[in-house]
Protein backbone atom coordinates (compact mmCIF):
# COMPACT_ATOMS: atom_id res chain seq x y z
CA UNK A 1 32.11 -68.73 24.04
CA UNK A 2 34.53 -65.36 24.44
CA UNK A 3 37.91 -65.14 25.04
CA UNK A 4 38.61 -61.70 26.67
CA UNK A 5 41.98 -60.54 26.79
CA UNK A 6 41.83 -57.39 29.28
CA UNK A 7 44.96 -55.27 30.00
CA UNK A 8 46.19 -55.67 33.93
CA UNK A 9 48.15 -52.23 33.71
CA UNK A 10 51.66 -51.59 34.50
CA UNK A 11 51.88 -53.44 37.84
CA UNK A 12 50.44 -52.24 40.97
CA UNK A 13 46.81 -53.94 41.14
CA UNK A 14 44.65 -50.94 41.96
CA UNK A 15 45.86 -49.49 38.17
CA UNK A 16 43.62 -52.13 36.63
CA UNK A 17 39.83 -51.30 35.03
CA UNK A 18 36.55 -51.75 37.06
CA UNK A 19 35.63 -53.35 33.50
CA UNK A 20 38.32 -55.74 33.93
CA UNK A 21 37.57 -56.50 37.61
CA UNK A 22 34.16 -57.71 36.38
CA UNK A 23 35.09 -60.16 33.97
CA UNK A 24 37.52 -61.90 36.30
CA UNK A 25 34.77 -62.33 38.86
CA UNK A 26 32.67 -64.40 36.09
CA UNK A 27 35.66 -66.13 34.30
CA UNK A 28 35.87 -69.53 34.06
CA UNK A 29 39.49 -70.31 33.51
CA UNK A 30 42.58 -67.60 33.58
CA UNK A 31 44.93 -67.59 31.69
CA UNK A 32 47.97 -64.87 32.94
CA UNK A 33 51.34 -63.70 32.01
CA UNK A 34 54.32 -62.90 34.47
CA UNK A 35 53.80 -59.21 34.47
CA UNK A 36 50.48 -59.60 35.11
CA UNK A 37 50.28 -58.88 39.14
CA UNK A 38 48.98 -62.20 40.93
CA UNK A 39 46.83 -60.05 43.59
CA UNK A 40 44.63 -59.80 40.71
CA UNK A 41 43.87 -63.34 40.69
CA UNK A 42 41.89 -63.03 44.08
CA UNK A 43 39.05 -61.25 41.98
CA UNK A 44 38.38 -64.70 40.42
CA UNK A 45 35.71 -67.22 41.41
CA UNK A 46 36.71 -70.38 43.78
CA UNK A 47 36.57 -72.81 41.26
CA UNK A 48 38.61 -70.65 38.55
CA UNK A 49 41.29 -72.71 36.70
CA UNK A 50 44.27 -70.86 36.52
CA UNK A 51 46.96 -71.26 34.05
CA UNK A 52 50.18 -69.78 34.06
CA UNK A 53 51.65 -68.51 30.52
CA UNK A 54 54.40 -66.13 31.62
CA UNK A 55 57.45 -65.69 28.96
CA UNK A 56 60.47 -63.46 30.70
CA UNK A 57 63.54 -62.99 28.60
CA UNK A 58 65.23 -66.18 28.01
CA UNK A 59 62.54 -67.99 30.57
CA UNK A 60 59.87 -68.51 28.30
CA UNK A 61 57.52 -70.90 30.23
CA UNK A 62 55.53 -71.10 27.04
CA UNK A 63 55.99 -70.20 24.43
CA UNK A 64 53.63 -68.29 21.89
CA UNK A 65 52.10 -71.13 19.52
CA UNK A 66 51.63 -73.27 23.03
CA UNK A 67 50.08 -70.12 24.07
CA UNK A 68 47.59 -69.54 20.86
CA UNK A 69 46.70 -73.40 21.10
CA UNK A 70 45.66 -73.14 24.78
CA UNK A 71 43.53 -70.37 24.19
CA UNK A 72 41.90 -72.20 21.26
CA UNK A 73 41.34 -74.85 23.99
CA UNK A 74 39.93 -73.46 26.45
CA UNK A 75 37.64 -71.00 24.59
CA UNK A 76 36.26 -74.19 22.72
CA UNK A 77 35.37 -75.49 26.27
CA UNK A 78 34.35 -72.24 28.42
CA UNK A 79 31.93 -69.53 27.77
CA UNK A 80 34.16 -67.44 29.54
CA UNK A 81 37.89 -67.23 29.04
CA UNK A 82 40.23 -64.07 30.31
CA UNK A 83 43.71 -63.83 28.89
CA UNK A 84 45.56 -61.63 31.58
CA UNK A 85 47.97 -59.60 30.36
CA UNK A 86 50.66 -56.91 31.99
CA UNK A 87 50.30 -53.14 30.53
CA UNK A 88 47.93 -53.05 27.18
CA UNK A 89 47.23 -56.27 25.48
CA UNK A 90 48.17 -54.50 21.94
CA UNK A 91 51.33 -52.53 23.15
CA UNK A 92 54.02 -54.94 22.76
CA UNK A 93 51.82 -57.99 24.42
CA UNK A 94 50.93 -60.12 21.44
CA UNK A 95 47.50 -59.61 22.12
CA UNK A 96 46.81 -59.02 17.98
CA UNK A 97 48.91 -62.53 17.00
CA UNK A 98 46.58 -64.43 19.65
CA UNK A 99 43.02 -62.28 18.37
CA UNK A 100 43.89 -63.16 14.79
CA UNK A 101 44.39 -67.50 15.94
CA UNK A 102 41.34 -67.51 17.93
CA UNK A 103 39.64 -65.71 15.16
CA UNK A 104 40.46 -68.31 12.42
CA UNK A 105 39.42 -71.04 14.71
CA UNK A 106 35.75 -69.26 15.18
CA UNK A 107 36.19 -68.11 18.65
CA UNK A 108 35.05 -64.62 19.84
CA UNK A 109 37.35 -62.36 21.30
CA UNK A 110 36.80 -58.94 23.17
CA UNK A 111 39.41 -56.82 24.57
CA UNK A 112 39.61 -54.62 27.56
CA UNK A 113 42.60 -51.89 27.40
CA UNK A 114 45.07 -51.43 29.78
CA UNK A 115 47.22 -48.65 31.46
CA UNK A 116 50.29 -49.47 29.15
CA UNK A 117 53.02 -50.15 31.20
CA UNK A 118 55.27 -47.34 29.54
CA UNK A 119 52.94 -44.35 30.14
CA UNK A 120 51.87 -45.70 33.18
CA UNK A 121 54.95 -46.02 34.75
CA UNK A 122 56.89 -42.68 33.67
CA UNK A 123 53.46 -40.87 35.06
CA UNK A 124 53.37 -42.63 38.20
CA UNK A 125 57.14 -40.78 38.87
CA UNK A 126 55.69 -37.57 37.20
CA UNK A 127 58.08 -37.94 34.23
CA UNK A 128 56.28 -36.12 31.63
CA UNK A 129 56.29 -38.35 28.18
CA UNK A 130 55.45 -34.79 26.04
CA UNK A 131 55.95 -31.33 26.97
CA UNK A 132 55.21 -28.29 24.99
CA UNK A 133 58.30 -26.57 25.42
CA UNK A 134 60.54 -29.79 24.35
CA UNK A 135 58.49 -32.76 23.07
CA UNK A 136 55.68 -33.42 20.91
CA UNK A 137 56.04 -36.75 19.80
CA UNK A 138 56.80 -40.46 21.39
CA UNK A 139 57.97 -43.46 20.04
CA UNK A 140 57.24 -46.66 21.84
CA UNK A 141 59.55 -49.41 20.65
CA UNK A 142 60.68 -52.84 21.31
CA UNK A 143 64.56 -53.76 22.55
CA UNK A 144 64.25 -57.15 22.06
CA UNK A 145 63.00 -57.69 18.52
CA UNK A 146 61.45 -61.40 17.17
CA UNK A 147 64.87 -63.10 16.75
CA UNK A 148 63.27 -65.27 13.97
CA UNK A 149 62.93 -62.03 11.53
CA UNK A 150 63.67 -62.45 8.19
CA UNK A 151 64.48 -58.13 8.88
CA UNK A 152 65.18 -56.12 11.23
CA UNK A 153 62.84 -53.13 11.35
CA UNK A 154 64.32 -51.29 14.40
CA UNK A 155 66.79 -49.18 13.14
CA UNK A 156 67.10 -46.81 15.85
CA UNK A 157 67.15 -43.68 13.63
CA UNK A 158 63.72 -42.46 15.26
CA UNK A 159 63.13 -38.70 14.96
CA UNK A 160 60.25 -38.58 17.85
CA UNK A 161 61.02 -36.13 20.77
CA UNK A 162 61.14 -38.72 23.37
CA UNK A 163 61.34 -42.84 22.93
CA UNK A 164 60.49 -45.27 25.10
CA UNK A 165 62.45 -48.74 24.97
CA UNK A 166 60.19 -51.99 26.03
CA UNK A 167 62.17 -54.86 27.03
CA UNK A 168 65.52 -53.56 26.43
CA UNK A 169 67.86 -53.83 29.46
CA UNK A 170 69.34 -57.12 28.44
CA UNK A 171 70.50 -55.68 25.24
CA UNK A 172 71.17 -51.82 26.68
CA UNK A 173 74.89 -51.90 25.43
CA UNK A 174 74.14 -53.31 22.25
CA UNK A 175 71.65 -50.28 20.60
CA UNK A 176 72.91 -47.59 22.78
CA UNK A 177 76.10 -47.22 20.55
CA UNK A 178 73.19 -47.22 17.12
CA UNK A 179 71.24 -44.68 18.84
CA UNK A 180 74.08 -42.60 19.80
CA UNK A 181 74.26 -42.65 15.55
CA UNK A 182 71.68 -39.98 15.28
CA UNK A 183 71.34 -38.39 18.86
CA UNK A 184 74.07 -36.46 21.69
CA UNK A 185 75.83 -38.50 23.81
CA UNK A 186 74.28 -36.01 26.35
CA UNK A 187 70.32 -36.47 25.66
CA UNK A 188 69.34 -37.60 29.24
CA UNK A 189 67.84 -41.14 30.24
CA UNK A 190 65.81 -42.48 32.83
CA UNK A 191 65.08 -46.16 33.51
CA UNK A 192 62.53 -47.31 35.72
CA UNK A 193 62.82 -50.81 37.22
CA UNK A 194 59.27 -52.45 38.07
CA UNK A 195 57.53 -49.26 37.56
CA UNK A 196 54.52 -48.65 39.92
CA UNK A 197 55.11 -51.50 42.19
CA UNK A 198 56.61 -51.13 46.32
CA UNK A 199 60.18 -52.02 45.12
CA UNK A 200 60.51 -49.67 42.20
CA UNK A 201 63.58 -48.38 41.39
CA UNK A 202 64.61 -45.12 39.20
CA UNK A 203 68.01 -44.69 37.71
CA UNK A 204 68.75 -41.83 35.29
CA UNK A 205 71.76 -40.72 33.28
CA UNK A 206 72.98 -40.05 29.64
CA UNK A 207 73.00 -42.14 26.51
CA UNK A 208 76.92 -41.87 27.53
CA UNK A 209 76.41 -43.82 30.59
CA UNK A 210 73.75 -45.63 30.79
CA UNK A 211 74.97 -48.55 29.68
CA UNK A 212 77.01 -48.78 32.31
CA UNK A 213 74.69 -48.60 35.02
CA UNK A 214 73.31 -50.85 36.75
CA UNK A 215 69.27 -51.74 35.62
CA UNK A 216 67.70 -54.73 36.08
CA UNK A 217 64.61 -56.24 34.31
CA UNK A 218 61.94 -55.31 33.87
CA UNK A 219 62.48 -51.84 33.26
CA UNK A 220 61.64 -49.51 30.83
CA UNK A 221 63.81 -46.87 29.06
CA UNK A 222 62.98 -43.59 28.61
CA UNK A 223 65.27 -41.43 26.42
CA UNK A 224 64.80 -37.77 25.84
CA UNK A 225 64.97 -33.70 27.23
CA UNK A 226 61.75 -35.00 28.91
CA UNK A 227 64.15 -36.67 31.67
CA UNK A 228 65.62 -33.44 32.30
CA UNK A 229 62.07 -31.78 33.26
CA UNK A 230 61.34 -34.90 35.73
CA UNK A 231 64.90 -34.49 37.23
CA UNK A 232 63.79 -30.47 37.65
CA UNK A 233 60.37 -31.57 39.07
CA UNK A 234 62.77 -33.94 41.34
CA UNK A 235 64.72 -31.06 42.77
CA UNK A 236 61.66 -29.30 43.35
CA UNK A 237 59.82 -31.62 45.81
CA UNK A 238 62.88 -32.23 47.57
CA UNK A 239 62.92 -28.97 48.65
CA UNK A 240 59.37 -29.61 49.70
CA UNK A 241 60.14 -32.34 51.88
């Protein structure tokens, strides 16, 4: 018995891994997020049982110990179980707090990476992440930290060249004003709203506005000079059009 978790990638379905492809073919039961696209679920066999696990911001359809338990479940009754997951399973998708409870409980796991959702999506717009003439380091980080923290550990005083923000458009107006604490009010921004999919949507702007925009979930933040190369590259191609 194996539970593998594979990565889906950031949304559109042909960004997942031939590797990946193969397991759902043979997989007994499913068990998939929300970000997880459901045209991936027509790789599966017939008699597949699907279950649905997705947690949204404040629409948490399960929630993580229901989640752990029905993966204990089902890999004590399958030989083989696939956790789908959107993006990477160990970027921000709990995919080491569900290895470590199917571990105690005996039950193999094997893991299939991803095209994280935040790389994948800033290259599928050509937004460079690094650059040699103005970045050469990247933060990934979380806006919506475990409310049940004894501590906060996102302090927003990261020194990287560009940061990406996971999961942060509900609370946009809230760490905007701490990052503003240790970088211009003119380093550029650029969110992208259900990167890689038909109805993506780019907005860009300034840590002085941003805020004030409007960006809906799920998007991811970008923040950094970066930006300002992908709004050159912009310019460019529209004079190729």
């Amino acid at each position: 018995m194996t539970v593998y978790m594979l990565g889906a990638g950031p949304g559109d379905p042909d960004l997942i891994t031939l590797k990946a492809i193969k397991l759902l073919k043979k997989a007994d039961v499913i068990l998939y997020d929300s970000l997880a696209n459901d045209e991936l679920l027509s790789y599966a066999p017939d008699d597949v049982e699907l279950i649905y696990v997705g947690k949204r911001a404040g629409e948490h359809y399960r929630k993580q110990p229901e989640i752990n338990q029905l993966l204990i479940d089902q890999g004590k009754k399958h030989e083989t179980v696939v956790r789908l997951k959107g993006g990477d399973p160990f970027i921000f998708g709990r995919g080491g707090e569900e290895e470590l409870a199917l571990l105690e409980e005996g039950i193999n796991v094997e893991f299939v990476p991803g095209i994280n959702s935040g790389i994948g999506a800033a290259t599928s717009i050509g937004l460079p992440l690094t650059h040699r003439a103005v970045a050469t380091s990247l933060t990934l980080v979380t806006g919506h930290e475990d409310p049940e923290k004894s501590e906060k550990q996102v302090n927003w005083d990261y020194t990287a060249d560009t940061i990406v923000v996971f999961m942060g458009v509900g609370l946009l107006k809230k760490y905007i004003p701490k990052i503003l604490k240790y970088r211009s009010p003119d380093t550029p921004v650029c969110a992208i709203e259900k990167g890689t999919l038909p109805d993506q949507r780019i907005v860009t702007g300034t840590l002085a506005d941003i805020s004030e925009k409007d960006i809906r979930p799920p998007a991811l933040i970008i923040i950094g000079d970066v930006v300002n190369i992908y709004n050159k590259c912009e310019e460019l191609r529209s004079k190729l059009e």
